[in-house]
N, C-alpha and C. Protein backbone atom coordinates (compact mmCIF):
# COMPACT_ATOMS: atom_id res chain seq x y z
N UNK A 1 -84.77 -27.35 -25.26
CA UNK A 1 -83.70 -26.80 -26.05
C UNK A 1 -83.08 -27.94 -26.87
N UNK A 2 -83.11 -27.65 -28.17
CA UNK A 2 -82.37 -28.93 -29.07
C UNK A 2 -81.11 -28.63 -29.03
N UNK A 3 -80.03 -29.52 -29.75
CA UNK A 3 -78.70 -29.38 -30.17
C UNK A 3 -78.53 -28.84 -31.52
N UNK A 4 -78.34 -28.07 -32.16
CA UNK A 4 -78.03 -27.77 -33.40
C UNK A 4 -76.57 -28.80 -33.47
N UNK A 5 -76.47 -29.47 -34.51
CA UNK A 5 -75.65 -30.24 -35.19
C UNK A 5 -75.25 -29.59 -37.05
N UNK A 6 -74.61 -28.97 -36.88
CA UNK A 6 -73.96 -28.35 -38.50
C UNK A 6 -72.76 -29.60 -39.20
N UNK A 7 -73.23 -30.58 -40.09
CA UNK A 7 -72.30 -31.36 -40.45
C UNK A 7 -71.39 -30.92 -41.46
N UNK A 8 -70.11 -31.08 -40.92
CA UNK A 8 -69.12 -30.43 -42.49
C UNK A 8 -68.97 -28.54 -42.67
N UNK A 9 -69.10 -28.43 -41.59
CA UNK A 9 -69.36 -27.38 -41.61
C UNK A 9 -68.24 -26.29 -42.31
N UNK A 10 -67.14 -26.77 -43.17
CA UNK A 10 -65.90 -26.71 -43.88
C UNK A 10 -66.57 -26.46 -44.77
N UNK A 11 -67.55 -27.41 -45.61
CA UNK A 11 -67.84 -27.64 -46.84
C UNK A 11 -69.22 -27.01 -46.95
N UNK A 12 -69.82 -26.21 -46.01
CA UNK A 12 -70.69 -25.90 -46.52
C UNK A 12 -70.94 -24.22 -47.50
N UNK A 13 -71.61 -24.53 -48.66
CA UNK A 13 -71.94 -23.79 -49.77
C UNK A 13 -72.63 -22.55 -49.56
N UNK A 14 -73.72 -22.65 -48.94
CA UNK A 14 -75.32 -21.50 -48.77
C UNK A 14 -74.70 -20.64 -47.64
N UNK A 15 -73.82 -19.76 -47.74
CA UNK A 15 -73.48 -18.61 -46.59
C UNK A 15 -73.69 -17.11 -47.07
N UNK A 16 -74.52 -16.67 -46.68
CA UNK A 16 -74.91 -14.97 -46.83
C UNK A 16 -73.49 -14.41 -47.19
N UNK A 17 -73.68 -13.41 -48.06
CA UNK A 17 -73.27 -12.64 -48.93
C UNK A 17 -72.98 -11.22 -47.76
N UNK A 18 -71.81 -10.95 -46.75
CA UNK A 18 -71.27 -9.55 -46.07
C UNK A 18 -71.06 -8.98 -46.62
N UNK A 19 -70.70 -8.80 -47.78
CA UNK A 19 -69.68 -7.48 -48.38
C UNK A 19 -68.75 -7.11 -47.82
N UNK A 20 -67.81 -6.14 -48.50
CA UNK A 20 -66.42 -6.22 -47.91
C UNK A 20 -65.97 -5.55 -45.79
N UNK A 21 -65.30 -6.07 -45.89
CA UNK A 21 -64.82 -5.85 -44.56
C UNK A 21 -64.69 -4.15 -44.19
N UNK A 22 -65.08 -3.97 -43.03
CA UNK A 22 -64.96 -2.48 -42.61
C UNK A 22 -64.04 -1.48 -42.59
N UNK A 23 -62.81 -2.47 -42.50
CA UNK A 23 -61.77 -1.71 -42.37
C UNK A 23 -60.53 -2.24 -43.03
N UNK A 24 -60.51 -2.26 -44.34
CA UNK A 24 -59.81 -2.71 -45.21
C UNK A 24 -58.45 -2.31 -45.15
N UNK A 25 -57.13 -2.70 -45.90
CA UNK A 25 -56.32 -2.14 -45.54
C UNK A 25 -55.68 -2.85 -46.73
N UNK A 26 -56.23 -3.36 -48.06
CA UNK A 26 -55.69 -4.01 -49.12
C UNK A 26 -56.83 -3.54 -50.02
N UNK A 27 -56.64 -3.57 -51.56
CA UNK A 27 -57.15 -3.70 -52.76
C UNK A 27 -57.21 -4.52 -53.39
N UNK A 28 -58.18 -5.11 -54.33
CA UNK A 28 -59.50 -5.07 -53.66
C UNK A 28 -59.84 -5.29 -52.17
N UNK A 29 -60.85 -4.74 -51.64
CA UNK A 29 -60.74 -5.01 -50.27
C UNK A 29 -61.21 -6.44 -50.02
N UNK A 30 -61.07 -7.29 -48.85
CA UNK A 30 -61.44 -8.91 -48.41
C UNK A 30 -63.21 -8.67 -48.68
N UNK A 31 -63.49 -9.69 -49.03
CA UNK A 31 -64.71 -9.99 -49.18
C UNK A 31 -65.17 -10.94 -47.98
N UNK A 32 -66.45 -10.85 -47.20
CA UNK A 32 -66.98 -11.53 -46.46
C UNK A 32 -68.44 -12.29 -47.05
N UNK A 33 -68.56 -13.39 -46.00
CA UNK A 33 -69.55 -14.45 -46.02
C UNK A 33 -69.89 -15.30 -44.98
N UNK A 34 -70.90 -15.69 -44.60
CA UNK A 34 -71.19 -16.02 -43.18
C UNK A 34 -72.60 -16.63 -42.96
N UNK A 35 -72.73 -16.78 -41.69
CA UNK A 35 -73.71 -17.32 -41.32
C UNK A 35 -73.77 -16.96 -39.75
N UNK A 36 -75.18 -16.69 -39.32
CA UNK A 36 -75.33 -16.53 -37.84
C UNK A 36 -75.44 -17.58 -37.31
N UNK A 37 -75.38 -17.65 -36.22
CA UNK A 37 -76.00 -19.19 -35.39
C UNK A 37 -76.46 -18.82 -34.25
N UNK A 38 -77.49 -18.82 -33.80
CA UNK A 38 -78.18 -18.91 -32.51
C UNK A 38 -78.27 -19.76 -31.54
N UNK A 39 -77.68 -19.56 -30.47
CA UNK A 39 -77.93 -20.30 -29.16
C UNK A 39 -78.74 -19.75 -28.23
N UNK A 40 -80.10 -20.77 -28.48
CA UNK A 40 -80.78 -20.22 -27.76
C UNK A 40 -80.64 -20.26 -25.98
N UNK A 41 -81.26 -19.82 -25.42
CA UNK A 41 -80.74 -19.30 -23.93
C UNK A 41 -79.35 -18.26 -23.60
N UNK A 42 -78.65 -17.69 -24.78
CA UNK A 42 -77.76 -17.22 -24.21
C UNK A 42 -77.71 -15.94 -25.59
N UNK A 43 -77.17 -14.39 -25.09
CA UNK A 43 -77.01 -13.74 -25.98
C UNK A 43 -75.22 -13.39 -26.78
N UNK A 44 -74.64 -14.69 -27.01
CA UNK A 44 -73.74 -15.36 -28.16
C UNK A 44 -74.11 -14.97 -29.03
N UNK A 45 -72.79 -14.16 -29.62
CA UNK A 45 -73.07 -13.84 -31.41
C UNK A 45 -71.75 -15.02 -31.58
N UNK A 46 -72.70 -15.62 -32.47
CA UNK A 46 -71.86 -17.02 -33.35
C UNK A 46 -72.15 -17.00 -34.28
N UNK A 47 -71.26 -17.88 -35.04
CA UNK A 47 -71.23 -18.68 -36.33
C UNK A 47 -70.37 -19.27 -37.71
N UNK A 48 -70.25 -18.75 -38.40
CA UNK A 48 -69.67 -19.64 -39.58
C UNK A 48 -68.81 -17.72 -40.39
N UNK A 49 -67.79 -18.12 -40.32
CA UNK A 49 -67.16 -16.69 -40.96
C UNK A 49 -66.28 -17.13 -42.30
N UNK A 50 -66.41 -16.31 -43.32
CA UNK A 50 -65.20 -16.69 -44.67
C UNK A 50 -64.74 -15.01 -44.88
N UNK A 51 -63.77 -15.25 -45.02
CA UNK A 51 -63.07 -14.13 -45.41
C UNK A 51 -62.28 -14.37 -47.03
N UNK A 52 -61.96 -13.64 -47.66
CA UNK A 52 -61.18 -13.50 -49.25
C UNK A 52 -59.93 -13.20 -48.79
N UNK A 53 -59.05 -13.14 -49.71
CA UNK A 53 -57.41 -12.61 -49.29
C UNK A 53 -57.71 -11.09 -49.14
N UNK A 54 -56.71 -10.67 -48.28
CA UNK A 54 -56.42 -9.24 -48.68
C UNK A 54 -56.13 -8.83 -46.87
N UNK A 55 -55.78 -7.88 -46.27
CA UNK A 55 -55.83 -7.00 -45.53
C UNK A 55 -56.68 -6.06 -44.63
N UNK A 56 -56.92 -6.65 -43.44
CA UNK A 56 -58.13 -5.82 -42.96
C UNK A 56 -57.19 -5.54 -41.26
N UNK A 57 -57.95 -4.52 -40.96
CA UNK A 57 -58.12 -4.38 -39.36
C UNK A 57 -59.08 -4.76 -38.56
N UNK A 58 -58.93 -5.51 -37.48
CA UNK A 58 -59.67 -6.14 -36.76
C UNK A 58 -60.19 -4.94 -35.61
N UNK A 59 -61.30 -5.03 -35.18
CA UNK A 59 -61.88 -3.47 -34.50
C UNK A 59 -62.85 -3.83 -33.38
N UNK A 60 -63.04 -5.21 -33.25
CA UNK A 60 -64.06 -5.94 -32.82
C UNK A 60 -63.90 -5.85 -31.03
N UNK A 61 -64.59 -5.72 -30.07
CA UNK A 61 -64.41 -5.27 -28.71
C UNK A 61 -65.05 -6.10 -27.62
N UNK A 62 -65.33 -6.87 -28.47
CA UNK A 62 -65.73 -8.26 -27.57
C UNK A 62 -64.88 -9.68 -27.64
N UNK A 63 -64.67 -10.17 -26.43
CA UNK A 63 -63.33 -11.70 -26.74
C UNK A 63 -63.97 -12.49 -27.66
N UNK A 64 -63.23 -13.41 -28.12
CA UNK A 64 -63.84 -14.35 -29.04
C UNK A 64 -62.77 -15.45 -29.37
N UNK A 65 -63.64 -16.18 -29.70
CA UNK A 65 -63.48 -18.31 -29.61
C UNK A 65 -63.50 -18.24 -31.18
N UNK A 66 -62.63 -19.43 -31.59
CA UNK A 66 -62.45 -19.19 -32.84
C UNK A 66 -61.79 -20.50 -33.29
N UNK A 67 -61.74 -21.23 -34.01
CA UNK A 67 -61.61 -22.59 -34.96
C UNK A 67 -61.42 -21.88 -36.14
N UNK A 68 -60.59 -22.17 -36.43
CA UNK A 68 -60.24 -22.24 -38.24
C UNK A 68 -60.44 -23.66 -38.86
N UNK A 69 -61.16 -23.65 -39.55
CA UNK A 69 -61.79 -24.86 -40.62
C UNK A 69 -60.39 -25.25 -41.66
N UNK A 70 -60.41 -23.87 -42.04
CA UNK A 70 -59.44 -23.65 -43.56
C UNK A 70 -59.31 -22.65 -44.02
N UNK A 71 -57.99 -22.37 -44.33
CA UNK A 71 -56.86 -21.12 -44.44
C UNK A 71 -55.73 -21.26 -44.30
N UNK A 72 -55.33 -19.93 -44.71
CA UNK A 72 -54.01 -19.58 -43.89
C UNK A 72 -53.95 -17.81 -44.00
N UNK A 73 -53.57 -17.42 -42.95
CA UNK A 73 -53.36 -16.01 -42.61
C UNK A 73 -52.26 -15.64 -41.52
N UNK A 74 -52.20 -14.83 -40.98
CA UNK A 74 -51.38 -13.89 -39.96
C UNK A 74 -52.10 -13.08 -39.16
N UNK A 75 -52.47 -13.36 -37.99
CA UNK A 75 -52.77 -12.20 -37.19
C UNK A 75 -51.74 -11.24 -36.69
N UNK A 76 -51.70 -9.56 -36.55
CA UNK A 76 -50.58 -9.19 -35.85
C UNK A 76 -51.26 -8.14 -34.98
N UNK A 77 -51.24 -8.65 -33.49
CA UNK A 77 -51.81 -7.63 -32.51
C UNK A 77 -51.19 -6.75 -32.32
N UNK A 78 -51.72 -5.68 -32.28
CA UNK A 78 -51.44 -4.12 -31.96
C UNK A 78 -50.20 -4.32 -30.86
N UNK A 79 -48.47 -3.73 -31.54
CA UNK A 79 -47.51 -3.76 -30.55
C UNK A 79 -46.94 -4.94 -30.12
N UNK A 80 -47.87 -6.35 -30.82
CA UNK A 80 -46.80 -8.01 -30.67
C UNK A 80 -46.65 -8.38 -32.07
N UNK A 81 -45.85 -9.16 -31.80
CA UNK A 81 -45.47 -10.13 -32.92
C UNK A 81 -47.13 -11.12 -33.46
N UNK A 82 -46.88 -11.13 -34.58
CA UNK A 82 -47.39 -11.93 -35.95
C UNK A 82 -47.92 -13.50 -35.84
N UNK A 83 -48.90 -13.82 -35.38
CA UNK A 83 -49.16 -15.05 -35.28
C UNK A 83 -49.51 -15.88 -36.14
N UNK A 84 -49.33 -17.16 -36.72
CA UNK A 84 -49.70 -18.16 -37.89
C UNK A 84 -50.42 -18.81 -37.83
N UNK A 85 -51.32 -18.69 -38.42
CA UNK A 85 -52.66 -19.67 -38.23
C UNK A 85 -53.17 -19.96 -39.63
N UNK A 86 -53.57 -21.47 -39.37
CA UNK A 86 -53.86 -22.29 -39.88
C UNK A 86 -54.94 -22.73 -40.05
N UNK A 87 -55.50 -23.40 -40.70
CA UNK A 87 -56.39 -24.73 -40.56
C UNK A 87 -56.42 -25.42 -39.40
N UNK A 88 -57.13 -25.91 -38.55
CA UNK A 88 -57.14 -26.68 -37.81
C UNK A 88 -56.63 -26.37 -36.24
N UNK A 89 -56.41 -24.83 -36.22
CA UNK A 89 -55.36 -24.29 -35.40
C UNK A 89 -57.14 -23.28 -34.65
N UNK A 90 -57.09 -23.05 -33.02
CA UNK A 90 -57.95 -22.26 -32.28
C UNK A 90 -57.56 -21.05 -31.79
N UNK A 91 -58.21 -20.40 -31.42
CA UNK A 91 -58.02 -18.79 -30.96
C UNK A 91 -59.03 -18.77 -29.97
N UNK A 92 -58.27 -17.67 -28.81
CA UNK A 92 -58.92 -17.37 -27.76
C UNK A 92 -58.51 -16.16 -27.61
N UNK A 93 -59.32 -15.13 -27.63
CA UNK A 93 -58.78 -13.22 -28.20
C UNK A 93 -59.46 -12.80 -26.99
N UNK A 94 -58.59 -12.48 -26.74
CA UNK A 94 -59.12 -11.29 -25.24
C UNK A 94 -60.09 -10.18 -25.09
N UNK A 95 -61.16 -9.63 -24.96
CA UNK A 95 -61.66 -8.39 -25.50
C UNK A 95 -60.88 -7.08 -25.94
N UNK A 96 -61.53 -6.60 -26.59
CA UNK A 96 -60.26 -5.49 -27.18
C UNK A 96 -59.47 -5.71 -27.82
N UNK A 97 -59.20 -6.59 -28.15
CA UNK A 97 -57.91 -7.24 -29.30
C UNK A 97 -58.20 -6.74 -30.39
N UNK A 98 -56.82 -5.68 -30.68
CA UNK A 98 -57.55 -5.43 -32.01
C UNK A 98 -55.54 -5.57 -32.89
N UNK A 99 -55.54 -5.29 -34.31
CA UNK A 99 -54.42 -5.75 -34.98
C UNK A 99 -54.74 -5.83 -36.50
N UNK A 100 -54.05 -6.48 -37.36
CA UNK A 100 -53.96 -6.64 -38.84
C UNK A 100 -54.13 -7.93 -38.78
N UNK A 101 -55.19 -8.46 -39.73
CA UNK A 101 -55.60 -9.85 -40.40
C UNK A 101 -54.66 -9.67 -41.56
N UNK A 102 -54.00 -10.51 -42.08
CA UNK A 102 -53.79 -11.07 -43.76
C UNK A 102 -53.98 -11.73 -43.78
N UNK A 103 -54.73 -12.14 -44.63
CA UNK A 103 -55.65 -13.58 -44.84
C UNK A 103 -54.64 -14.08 -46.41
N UNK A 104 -53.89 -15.01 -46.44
CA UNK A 104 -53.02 -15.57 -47.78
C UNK A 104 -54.39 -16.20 -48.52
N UNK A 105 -54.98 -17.36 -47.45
CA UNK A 105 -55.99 -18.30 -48.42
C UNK A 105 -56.98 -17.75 -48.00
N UNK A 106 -57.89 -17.91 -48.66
CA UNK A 106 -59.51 -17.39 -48.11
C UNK A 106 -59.84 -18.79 -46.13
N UNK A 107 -59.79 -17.81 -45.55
CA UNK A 107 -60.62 -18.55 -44.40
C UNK A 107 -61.77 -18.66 -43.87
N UNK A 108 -61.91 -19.84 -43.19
CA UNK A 108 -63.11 -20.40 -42.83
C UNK A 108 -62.95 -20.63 -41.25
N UNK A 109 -63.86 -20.11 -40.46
CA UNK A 109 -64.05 -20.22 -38.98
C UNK A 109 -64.90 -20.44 -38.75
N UNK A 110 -65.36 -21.31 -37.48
CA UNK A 110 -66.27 -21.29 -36.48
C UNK A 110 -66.34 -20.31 -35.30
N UNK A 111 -66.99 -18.75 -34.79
CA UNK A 111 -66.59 -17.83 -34.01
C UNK A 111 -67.74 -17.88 -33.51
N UNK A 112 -67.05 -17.54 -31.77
CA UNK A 112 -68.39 -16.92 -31.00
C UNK A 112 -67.47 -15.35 -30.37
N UNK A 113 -68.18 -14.97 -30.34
CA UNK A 113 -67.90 -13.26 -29.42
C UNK A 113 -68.96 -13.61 -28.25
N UNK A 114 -67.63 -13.08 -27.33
CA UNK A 114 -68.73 -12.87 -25.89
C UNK A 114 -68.31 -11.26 -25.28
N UNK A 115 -69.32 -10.97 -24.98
CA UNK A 115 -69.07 -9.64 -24.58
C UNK A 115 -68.41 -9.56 -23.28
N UNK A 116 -67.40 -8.52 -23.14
CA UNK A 116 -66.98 -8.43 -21.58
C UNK A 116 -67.57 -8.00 -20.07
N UNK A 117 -66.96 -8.21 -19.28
CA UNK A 117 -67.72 -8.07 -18.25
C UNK A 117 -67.91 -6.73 -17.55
């Protein structure tokens, strides 16, 4: 098993083309871009996430690990208060977490989803 090593992974250019987010909740809706990453030996959905400004709902039902590269947005979980995140700032989301993204700057993450138990 090798190490995958992604250098700069902030700055990198060549990320697949998502189309807009599922569950929009702004006009135009956020635009996505990404990249998978595979670890082999384990079934980890990872990788490289960009989002556009705008408004979405998060719907996703698996926990997930999360680095912000670069941005700025607001998470607000279903029934709590509004969290600020940044650049340089991590996330650890419980399964089921679901809530409102506003994304102010376009963001950039490093994410893994792990499924629950």
């Amino acid at each position: 098993m090798s190490i995958q090593h992604i250098k700069q992974t902030r700055d990198i250019t060549d990320l697949d083309e998502r189309g807009p987010v599922p569950a929009p909740l702004s006009e135009p809706a956020c635009r996505l871009r990404g990249r998978t990453i595979t670890i082999p030996g384990t079934s980890a959905d990872a990788g490289i996430w960009e989002c556009s400004p705008g408004k979405f709902r998060r719907q996703i039902k698996s926990a997930e690990v999360m680095h912000i590269l670069e941005g700025e947005c607001t998470f607000t979980p279903d029934g709590k208060d509004p969290i600020e995140i940044h650049a340089g700032d991590t996330l650890f989301m419980p399964p089921a977490t679901t809530g409102v993204w506003d994304i102010r700057r376009t963001v950039r993450k490093v994410y893994v989803l792990i499924q629950p138990d």
